[in-house]
N, C-alpha and C. Protein backbone atom coordinates (compact mmCIF):
# COMPACT_ATOMS: atom_id res chain seq x y z
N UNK A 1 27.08 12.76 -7.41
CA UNK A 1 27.95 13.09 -6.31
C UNK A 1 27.16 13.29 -5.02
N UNK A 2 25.58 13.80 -4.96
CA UNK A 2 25.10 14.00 -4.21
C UNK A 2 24.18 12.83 -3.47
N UNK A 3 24.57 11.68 -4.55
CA UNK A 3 23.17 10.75 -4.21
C UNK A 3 24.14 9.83 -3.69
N UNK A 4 23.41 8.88 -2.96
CA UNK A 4 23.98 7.50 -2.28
C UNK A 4 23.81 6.27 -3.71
N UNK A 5 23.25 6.27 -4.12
CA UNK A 5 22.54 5.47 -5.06
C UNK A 5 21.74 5.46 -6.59
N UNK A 6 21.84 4.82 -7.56
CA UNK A 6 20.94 5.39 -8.72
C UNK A 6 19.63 5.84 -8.51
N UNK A 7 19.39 5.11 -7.75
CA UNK A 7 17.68 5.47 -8.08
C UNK A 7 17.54 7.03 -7.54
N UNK A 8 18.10 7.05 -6.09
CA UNK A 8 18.04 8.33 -5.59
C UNK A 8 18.61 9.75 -6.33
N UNK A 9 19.46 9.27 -7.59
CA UNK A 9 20.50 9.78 -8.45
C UNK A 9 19.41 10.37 -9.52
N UNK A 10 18.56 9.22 -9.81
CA UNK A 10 17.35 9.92 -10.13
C UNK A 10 16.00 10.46 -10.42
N UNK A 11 15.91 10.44 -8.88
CA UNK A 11 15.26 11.08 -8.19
C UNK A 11 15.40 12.38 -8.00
N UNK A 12 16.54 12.59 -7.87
CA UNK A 12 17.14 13.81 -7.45
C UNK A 12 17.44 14.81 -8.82
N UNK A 13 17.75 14.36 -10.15
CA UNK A 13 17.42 14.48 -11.52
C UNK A 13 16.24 14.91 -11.55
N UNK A 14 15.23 14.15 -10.90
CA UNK A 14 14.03 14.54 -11.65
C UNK A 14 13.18 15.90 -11.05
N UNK A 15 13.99 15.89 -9.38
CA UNK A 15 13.41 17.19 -8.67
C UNK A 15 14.05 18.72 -8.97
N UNK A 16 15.47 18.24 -9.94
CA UNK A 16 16.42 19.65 -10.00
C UNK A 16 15.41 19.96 -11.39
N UNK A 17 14.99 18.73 -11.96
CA UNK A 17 14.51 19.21 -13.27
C UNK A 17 12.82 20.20 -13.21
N UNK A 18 12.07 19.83 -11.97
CA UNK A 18 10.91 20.17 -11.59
C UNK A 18 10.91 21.97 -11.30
N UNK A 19 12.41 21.57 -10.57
CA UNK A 19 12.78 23.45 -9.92
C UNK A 19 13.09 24.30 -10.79
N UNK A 20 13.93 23.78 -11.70
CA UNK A 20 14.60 24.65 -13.13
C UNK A 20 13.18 25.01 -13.83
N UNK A 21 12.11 23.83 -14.09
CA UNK A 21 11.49 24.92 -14.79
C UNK A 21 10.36 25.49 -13.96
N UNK A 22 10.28 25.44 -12.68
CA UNK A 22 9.19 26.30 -12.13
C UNK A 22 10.33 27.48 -11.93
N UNK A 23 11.16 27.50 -12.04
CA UNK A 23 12.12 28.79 -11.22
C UNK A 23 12.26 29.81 -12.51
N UNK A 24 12.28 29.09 -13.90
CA UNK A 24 12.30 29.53 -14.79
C UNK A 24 12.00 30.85 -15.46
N UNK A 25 10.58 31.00 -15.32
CA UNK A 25 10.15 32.24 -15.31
C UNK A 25 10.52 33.90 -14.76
N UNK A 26 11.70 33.54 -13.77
CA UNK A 26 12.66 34.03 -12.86
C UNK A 26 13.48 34.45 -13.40
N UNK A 27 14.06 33.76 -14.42
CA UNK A 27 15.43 34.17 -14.97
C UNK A 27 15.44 35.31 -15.60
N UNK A 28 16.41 35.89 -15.15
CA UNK A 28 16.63 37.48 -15.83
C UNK A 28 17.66 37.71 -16.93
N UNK A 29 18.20 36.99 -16.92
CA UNK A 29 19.39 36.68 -17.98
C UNK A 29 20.53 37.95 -17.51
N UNK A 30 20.52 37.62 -15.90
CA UNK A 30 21.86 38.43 -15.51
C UNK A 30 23.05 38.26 -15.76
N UNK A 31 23.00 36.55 -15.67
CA UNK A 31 24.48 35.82 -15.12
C UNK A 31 23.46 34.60 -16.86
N UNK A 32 24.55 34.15 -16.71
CA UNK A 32 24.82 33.56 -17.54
C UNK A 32 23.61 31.77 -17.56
N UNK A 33 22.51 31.14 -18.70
CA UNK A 33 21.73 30.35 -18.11
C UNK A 33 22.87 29.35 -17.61
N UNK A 34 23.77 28.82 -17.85
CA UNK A 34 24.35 27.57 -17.34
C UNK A 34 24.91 28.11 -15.44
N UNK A 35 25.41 29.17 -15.44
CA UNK A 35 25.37 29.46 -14.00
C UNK A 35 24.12 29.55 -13.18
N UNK A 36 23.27 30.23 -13.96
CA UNK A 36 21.82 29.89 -13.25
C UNK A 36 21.16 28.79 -13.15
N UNK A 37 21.18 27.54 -13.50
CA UNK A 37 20.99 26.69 -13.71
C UNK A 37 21.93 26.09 -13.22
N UNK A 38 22.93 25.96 -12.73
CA UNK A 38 23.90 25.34 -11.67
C UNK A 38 23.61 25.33 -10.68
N UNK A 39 23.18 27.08 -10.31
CA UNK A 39 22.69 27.44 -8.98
C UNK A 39 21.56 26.79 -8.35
N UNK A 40 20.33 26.92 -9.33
CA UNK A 40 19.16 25.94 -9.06
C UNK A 40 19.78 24.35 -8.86
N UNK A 41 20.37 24.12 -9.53
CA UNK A 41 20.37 22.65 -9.35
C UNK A 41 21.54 22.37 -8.01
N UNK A 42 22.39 23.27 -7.77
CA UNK A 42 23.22 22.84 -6.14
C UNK A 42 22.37 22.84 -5.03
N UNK A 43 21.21 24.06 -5.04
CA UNK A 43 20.23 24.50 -3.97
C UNK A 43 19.20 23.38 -3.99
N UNK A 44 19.35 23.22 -5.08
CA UNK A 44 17.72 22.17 -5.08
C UNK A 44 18.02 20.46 -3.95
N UNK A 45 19.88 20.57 -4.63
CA UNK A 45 20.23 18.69 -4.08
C UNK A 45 20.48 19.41 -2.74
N UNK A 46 21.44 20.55 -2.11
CA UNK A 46 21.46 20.53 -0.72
C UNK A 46 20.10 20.35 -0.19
N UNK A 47 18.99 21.09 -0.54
CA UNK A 47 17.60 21.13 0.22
C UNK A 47 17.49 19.42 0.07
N UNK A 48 17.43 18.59 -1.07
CA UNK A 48 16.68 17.32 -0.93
C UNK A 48 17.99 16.25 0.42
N UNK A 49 19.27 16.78 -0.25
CA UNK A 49 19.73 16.23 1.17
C UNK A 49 19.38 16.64 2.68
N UNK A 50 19.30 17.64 2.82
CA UNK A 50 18.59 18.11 4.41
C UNK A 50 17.35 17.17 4.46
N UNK A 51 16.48 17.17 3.40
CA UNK A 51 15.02 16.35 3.85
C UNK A 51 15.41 15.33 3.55
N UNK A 52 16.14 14.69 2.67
CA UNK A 52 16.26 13.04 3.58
C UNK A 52 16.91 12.88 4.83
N UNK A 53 17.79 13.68 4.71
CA UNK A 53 18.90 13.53 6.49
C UNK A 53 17.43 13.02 7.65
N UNK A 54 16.41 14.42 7.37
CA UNK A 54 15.52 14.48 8.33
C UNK A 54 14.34 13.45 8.46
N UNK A 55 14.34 12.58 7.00
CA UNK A 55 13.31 11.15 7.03
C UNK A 55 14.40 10.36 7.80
N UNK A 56 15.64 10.06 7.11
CA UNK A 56 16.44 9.02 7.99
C UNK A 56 16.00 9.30 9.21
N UNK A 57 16.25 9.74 10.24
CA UNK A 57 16.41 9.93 11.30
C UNK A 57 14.99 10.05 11.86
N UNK A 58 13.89 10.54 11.28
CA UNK A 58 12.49 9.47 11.59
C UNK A 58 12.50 8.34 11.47
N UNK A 59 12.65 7.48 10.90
CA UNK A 59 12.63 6.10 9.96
C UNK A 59 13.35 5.11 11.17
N UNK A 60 14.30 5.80 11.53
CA UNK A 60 14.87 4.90 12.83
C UNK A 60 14.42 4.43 14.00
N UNK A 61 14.30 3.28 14.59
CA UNK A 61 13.91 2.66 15.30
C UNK A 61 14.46 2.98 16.42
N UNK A 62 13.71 3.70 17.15
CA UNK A 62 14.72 4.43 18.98
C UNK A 62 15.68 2.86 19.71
N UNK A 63 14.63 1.53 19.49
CA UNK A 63 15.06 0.84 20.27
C UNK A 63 15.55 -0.23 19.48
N UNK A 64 16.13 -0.35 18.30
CA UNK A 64 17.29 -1.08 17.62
C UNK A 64 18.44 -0.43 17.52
N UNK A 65 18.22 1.35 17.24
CA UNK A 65 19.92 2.12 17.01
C UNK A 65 20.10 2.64 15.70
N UNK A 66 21.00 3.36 15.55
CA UNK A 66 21.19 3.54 13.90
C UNK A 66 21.50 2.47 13.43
């Protein structure tokens, strides 16, 4: 839902999977793992969407246009 594309689909798979287990050690077993693990993985795709937003918009050529 978050990706434009497969590959980026997973890509983005493979970075929620990088965060879950570095974040891991974290877990307190407050809330429940599948809510915690939701959470990591919504935070993880908004952040990777902000940093591509912010490559697109390097990547662009001032004097061709979007």
């Amino acid at each position: 839902m978050y990706a434009q594309n497969r590959a980026e689909s997973d890509d983005m798979f493979q970075e929620i999977c990088i965060q879950a287990w570095r974040a891991y050690p974290q877990f307190k077993g407050e809330s429940k793992f599948s809510t915690w693990l939701y959470r990591v993985s919504i935070n993880t795709a908004i952040s990777w969407i902000r940093k591509e937003k912010k490559y697109r918009l390097w990547d662009r050529d001032p004097y061709i246009g979007p």
